[in-house]
PDB file of N, CA and C in Angstrom:
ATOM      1  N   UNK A   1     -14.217 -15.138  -1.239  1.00  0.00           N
ATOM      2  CA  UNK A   1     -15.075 -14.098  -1.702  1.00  0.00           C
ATOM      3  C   UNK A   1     -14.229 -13.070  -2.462  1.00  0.00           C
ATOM      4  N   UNK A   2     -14.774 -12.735  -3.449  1.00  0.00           N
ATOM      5  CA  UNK A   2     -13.936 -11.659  -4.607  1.00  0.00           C
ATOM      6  C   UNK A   2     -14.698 -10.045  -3.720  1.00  0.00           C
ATOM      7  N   UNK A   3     -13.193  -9.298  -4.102  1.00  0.00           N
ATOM      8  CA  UNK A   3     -13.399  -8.244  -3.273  1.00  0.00           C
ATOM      9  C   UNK A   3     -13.676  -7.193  -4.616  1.00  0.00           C
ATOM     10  N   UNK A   4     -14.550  -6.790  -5.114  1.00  0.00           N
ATOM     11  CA  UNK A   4     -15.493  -6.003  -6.212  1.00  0.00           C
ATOM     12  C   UNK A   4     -14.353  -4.210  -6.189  1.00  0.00           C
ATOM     13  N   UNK A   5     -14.201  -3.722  -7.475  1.00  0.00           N
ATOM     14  CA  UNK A   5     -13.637  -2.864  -7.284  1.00  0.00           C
ATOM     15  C   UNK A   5     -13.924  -2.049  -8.844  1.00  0.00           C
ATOM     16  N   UNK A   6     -13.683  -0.712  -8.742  1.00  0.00           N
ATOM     17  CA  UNK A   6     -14.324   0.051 -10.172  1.00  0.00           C
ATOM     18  C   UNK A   6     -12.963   0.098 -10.767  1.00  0.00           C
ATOM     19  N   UNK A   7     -12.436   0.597 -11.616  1.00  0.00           N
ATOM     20  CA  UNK A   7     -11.811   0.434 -12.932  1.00  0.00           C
ATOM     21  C   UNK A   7     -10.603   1.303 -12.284  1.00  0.00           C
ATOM     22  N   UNK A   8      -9.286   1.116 -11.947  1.00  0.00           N
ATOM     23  CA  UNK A   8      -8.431   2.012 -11.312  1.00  0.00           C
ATOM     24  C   UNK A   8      -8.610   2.455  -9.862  1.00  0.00           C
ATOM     25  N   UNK A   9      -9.468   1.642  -9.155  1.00  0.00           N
ATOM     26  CA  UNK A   9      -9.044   1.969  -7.808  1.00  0.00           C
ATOM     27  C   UNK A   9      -8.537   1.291  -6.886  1.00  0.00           C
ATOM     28  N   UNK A  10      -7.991   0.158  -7.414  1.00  0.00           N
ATOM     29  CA  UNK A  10      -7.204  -0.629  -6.217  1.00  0.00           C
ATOM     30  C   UNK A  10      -6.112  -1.387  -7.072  1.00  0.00           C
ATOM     31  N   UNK A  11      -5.104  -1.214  -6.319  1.00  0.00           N
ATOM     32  CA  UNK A  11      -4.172  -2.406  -6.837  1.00  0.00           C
ATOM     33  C   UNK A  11      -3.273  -3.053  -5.813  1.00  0.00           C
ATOM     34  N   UNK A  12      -3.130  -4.467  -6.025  1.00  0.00           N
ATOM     35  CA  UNK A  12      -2.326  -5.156  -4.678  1.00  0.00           C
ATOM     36  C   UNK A  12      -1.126  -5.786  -5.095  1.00  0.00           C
ATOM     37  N   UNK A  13      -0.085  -5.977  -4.377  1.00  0.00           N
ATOM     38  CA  UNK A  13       1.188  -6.090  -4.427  1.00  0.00           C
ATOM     39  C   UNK A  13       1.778  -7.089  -3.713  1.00  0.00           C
ATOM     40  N   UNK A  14       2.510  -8.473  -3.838  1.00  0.00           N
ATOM     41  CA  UNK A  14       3.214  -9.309  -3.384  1.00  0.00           C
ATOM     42  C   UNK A  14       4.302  -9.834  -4.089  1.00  0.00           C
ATOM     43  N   UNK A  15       5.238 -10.265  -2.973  1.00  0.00           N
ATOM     44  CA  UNK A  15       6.741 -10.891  -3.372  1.00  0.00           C
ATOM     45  C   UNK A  15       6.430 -12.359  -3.438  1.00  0.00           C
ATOM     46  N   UNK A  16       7.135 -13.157  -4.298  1.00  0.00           N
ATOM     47  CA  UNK A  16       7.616 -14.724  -4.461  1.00  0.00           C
ATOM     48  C   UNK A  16       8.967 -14.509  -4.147  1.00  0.00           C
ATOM     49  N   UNK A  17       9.347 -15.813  -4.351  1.00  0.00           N
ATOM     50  CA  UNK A  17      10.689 -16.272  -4.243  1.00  0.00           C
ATOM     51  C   UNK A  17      11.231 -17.495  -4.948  1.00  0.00           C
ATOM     52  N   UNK A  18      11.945 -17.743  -5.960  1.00  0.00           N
ATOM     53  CA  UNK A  18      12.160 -19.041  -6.401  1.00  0.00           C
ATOM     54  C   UNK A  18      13.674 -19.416  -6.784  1.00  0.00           C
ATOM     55  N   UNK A  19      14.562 -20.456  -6.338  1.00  0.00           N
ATOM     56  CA  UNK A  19      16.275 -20.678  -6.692  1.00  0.00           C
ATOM     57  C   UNK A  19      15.819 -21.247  -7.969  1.00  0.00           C
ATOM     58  N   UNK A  20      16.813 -20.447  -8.894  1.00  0.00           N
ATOM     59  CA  UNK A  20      16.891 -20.688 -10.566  1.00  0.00           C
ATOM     60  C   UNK A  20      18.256 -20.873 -10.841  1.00  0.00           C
ATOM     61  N   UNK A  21      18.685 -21.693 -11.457  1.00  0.00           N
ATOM     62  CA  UNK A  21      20.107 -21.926 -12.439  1.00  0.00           C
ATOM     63  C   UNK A  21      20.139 -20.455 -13.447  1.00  0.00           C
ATOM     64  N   UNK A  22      20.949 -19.773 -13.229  1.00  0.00           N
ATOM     65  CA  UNK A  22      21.515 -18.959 -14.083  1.00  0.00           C
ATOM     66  C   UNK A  22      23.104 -19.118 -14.487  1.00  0.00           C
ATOM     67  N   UNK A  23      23.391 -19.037 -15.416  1.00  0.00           N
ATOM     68  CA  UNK A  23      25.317 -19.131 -15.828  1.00  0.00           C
ATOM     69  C   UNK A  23      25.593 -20.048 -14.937  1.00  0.00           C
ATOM     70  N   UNK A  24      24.947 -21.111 -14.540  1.00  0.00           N
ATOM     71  CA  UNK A  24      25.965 -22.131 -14.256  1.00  0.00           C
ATOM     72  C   UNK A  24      25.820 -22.728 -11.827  1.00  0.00           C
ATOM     73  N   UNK A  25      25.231 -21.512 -11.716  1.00  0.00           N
ATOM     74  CA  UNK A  25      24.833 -21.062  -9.964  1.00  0.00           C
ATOM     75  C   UNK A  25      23.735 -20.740  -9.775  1.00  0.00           C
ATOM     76  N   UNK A  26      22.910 -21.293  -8.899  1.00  0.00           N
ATOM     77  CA  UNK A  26      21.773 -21.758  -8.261  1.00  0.00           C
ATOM     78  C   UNK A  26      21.729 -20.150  -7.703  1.00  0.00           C
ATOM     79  N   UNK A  27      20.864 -19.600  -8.194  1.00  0.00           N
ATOM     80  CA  UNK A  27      20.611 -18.009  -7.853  1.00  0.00           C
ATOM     81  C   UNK A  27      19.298 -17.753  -6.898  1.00  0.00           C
ATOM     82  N   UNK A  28      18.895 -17.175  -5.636  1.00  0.00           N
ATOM     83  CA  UNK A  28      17.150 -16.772  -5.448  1.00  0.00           C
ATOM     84  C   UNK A  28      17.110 -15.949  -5.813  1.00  0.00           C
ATOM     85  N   UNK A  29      15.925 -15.721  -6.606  1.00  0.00           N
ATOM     86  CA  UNK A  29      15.125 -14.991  -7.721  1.00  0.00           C
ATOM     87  C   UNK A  29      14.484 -14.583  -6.615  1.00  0.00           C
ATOM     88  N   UNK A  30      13.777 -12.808  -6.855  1.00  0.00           N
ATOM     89  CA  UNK A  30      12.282 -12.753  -6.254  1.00  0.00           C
ATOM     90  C   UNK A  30      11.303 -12.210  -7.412  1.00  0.00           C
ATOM     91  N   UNK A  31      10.086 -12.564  -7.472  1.00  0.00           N
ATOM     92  CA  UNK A  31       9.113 -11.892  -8.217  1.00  0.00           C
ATOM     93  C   UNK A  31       8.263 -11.202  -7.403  1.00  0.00           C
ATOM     94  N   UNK A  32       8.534 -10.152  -7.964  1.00  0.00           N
ATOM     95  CA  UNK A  32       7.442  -8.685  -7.680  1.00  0.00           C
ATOM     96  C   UNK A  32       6.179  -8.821  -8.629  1.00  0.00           C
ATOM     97  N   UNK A  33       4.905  -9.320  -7.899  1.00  0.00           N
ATOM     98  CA  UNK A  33       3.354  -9.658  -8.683  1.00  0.00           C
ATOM     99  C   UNK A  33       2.826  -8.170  -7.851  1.00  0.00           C
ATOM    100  N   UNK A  34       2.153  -7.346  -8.974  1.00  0.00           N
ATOM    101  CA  UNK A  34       1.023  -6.664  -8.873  1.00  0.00           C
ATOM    102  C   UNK A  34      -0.079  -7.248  -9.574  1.00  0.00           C
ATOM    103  N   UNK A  35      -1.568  -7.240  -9.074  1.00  0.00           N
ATOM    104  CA  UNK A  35      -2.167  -7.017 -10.186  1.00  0.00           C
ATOM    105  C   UNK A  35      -3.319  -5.888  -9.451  1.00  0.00           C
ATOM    106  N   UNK A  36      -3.862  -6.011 -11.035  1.00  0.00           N
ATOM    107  CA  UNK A  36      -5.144  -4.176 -10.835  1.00  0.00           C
ATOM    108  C   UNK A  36      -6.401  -5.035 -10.243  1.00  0.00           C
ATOM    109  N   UNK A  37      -6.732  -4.467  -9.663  1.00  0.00           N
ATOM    110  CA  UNK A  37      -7.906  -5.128  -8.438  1.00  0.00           C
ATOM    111  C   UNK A  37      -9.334  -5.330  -9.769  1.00  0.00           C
ATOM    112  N   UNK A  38      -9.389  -3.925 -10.402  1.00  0.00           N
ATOM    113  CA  UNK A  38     -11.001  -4.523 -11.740  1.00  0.00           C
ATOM    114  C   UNK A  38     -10.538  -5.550 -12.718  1.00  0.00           C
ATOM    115  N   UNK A  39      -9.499  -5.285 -13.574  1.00  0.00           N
ATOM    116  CA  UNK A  39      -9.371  -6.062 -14.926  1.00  0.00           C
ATOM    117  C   UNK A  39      -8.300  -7.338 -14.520  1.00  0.00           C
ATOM    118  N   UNK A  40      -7.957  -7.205 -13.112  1.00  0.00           N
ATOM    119  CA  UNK A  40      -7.151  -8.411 -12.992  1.00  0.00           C
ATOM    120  C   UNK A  40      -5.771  -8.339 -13.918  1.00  0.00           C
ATOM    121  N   UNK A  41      -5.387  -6.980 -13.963  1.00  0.00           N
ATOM    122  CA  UNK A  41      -4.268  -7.118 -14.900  1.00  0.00           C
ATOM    123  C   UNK A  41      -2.826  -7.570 -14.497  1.00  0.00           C
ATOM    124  N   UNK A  42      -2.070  -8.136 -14.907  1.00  0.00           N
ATOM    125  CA  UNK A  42      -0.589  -8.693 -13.475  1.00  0.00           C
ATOM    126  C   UNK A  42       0.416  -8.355 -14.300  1.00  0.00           C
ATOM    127  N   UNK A  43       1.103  -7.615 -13.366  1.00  0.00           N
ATOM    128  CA  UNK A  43       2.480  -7.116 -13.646  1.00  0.00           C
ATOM    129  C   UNK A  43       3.155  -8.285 -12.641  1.00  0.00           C
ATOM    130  N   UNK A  44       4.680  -8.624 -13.570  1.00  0.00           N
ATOM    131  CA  UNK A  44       5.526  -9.513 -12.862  1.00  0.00           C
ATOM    132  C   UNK A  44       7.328  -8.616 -12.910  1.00  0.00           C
ATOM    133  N   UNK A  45       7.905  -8.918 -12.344  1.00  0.00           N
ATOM    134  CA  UNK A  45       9.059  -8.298 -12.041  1.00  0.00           C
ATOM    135  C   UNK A  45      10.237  -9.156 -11.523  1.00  0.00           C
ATOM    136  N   UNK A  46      10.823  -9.370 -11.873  1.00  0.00           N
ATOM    137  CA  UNK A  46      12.166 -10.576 -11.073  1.00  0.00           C
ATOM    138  C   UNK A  46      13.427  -9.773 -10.817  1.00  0.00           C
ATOM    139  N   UNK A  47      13.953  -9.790 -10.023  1.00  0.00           N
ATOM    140  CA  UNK A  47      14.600  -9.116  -9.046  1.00  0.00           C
ATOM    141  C   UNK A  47      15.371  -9.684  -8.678  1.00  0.00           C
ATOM    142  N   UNK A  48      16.411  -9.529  -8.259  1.00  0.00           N
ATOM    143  CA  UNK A  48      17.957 -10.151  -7.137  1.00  0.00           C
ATOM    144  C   UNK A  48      17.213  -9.918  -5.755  1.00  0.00           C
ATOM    145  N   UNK A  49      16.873  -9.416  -5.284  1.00  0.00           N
ATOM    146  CA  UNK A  49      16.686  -8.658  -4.137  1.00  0.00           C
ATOM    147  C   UNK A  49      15.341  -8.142  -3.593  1.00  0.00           C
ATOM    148  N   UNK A  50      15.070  -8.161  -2.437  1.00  0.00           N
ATOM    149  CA  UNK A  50      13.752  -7.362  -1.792  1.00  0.00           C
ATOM    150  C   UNK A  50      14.279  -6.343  -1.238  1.00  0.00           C
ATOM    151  N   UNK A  51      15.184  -5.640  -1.614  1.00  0.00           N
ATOM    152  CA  UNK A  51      15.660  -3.883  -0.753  1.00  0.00           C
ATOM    153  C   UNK A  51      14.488  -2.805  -1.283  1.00  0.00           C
ATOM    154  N   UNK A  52      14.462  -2.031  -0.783  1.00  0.00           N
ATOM    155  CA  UNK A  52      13.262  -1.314  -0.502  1.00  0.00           C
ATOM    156  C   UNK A  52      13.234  -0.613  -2.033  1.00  0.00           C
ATOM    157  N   UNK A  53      14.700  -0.019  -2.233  1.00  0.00           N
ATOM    158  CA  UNK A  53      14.893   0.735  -4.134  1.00  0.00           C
ATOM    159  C   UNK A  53      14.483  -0.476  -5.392  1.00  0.00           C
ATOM    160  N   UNK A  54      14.418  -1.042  -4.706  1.00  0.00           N
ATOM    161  CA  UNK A  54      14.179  -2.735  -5.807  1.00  0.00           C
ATOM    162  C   UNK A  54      12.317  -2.791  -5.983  1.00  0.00           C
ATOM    163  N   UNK A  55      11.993  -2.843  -4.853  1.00  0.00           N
ATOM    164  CA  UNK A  55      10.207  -2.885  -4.722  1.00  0.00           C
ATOM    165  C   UNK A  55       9.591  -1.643  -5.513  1.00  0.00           C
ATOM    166  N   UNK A  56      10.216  -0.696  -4.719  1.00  0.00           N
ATOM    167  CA  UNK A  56       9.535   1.011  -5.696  1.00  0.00           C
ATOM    168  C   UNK A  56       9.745   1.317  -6.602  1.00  0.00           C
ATOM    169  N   UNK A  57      10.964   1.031  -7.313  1.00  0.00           N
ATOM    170  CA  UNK A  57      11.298   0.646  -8.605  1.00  0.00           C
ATOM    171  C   UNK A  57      10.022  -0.171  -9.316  1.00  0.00           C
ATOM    172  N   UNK A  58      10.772  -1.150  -8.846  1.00  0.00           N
ATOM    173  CA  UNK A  58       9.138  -2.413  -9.752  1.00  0.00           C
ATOM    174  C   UNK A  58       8.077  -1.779 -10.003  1.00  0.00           C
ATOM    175  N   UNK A  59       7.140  -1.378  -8.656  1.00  0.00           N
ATOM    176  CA  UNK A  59       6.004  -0.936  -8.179  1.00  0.00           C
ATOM    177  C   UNK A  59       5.910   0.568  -9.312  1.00  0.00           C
ATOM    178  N   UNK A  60       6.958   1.294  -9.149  1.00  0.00           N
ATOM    179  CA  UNK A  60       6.350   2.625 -10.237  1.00  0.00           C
ATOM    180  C   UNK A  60       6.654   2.157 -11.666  1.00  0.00           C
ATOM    181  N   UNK A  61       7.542   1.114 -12.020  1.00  0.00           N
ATOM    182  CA  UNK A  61       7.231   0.541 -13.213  1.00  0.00           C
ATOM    183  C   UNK A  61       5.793   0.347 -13.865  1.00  0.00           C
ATOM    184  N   UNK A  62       5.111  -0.796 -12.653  1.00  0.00           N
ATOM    185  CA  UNK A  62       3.695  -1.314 -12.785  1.00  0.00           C
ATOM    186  C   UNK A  62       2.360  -0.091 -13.251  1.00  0.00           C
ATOM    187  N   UNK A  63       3.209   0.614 -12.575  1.00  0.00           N
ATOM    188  CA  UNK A  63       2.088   1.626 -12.700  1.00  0.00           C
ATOM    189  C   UNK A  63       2.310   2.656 -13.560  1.00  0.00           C
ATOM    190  N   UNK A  64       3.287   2.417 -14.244  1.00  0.00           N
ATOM    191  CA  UNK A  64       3.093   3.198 -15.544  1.00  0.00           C
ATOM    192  C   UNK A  64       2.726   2.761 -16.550  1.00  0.00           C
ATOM    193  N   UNK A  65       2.967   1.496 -16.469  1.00  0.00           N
ATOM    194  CA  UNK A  65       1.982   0.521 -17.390  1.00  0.00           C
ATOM    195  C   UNK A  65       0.542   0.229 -17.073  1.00  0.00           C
ATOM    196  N   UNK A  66       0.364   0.586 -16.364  1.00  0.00           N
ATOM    197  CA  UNK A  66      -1.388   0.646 -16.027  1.00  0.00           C
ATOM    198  C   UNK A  66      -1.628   1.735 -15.466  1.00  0.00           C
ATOM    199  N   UNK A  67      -3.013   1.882 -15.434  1.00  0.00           N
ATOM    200  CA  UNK A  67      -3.356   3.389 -14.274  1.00  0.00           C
ATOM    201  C   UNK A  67      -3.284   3.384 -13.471  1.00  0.00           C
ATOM    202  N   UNK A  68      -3.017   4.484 -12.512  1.00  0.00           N
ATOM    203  CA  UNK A  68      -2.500   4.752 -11.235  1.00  0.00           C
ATOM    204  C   UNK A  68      -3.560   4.588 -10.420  1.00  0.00           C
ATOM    205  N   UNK A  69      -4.011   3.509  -9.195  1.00  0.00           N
ATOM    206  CA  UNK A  69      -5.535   3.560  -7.880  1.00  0.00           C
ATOM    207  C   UNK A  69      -5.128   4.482  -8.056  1.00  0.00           C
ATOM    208  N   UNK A  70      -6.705   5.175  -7.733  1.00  0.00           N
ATOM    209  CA  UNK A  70      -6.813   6.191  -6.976  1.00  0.00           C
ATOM    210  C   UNK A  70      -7.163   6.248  -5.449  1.00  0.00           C
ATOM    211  N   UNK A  71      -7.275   4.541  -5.274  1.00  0.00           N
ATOM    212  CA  UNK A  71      -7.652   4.230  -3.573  1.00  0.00           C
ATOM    213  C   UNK A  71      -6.570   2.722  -3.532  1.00  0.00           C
ATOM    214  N   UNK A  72      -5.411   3.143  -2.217  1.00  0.00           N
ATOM    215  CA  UNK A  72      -4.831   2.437  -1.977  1.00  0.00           C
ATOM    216  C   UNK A  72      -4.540   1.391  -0.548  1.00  0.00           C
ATOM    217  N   UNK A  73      -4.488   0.297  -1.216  1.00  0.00           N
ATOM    218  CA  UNK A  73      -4.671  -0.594  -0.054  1.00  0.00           C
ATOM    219  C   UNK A  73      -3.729  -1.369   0.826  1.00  0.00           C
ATOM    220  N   UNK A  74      -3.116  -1.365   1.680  1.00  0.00           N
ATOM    221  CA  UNK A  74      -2.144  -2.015   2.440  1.00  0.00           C
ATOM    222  C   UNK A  74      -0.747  -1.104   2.589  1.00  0.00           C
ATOM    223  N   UNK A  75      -0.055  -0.733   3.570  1.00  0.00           N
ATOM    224  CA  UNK A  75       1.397  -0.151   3.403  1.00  0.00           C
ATOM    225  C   UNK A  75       2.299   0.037   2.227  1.00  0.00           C
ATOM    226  N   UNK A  76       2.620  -1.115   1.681  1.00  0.00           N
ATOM    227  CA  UNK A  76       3.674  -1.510   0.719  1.00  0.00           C
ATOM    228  C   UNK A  76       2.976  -0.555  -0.532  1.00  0.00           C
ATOM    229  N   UNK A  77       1.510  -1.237  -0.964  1.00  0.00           N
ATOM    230  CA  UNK A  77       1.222  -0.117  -2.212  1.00  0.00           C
ATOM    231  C   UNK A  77       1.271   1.159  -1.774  1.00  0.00           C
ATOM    232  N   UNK A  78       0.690   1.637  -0.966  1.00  0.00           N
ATOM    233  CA  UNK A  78       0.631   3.362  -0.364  1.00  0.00           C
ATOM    234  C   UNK A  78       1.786   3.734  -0.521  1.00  0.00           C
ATOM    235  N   UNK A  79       3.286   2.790  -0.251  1.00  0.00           N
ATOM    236  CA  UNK A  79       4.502   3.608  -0.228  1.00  0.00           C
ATOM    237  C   UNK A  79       4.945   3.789  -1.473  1.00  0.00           C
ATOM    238  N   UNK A  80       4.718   2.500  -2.388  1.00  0.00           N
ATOM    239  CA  UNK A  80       5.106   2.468  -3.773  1.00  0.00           C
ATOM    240  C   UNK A  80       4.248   3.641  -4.452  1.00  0.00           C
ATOM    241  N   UNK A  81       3.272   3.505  -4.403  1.00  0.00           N
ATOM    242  CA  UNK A  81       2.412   4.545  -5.204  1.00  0.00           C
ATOM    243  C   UNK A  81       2.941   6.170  -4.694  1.00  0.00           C
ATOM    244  N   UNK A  82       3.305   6.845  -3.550  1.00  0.00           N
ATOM    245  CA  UNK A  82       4.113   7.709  -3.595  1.00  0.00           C
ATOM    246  C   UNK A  82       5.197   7.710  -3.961  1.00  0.00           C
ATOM    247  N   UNK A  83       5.573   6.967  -4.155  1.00  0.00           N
ATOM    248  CA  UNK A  83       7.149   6.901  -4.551  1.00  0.00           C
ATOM    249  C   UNK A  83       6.772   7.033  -5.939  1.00  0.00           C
ATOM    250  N   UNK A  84       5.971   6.536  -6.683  1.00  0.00           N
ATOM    251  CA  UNK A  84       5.999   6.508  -8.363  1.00  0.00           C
ATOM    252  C   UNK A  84       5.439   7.705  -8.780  1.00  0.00           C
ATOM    253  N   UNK A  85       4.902   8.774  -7.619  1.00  0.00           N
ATOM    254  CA  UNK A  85       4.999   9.615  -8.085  1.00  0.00           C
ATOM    255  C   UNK A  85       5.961  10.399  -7.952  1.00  0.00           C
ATOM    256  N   UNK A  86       7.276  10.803  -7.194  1.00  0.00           N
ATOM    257  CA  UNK A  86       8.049  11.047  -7.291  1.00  0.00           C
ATOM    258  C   UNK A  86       8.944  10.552  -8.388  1.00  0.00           C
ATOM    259  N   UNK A  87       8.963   9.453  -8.893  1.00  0.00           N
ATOM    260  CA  UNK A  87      10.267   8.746 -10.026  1.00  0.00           C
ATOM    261  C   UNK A  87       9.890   9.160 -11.007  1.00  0.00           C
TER     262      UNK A  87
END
C-alpha cells in the first residue's frame, strides 16, 4: 500500500551497501538513498562509510536540493533534518 503524502512533507532515508573495484581493491561502498515521499524524487550518495558526519552530511545535501518536510518520519530523518539546519 502507497503511503499518500502532500508536496514537501515527508521524506525517507536508507543505506545500501555494495564491494566495487576501485584503483585496482575491492572497496565497500555505501549508498545513502533519500527519496521525497510526493514526487518520488531520489537523492543517491556513495560514501566510504556509515559514521554519523557521513549520513548528515549526505542527508543536508539532499535537502538542499529539494525542499525541506515539513513533517518528519523515523529517527535518522528527524536527526538529519536538524542537523541540515544547522550546516
Amino acid at each position: 500500500m502507497r503511503y499518500e503524502t502532500g508536496p514537501g512533507e515527508q521524506t525517507q532515508a536508507d543505506f545500501g551497501e555494495k564491494k566495487v573495484w576501485i584503483g585496482g581493491a575491492l572497496v565497500r561502498v555505501f549508498s545513502l538513498v533519500a527519496v521525497l515521499g510526493f514526487s518520488r524524487r531520489i537523492f543517491v550518495r556513495a560514501m566510504l562509510s556509515q559514521r554519523q558526519g557521513e549520513w548528515l552530511s549526505g542527508l543536508a545535501e539532499a535537502f538542499r536540493r529539494a525542499e525541506k518536510p515539513k513533517r518528519k518520519l523515523g529517527g535518522l530523518v528527524h536527526s538529519a533534518h536538524a542537523a541540515a539546519d544547522i550546516l
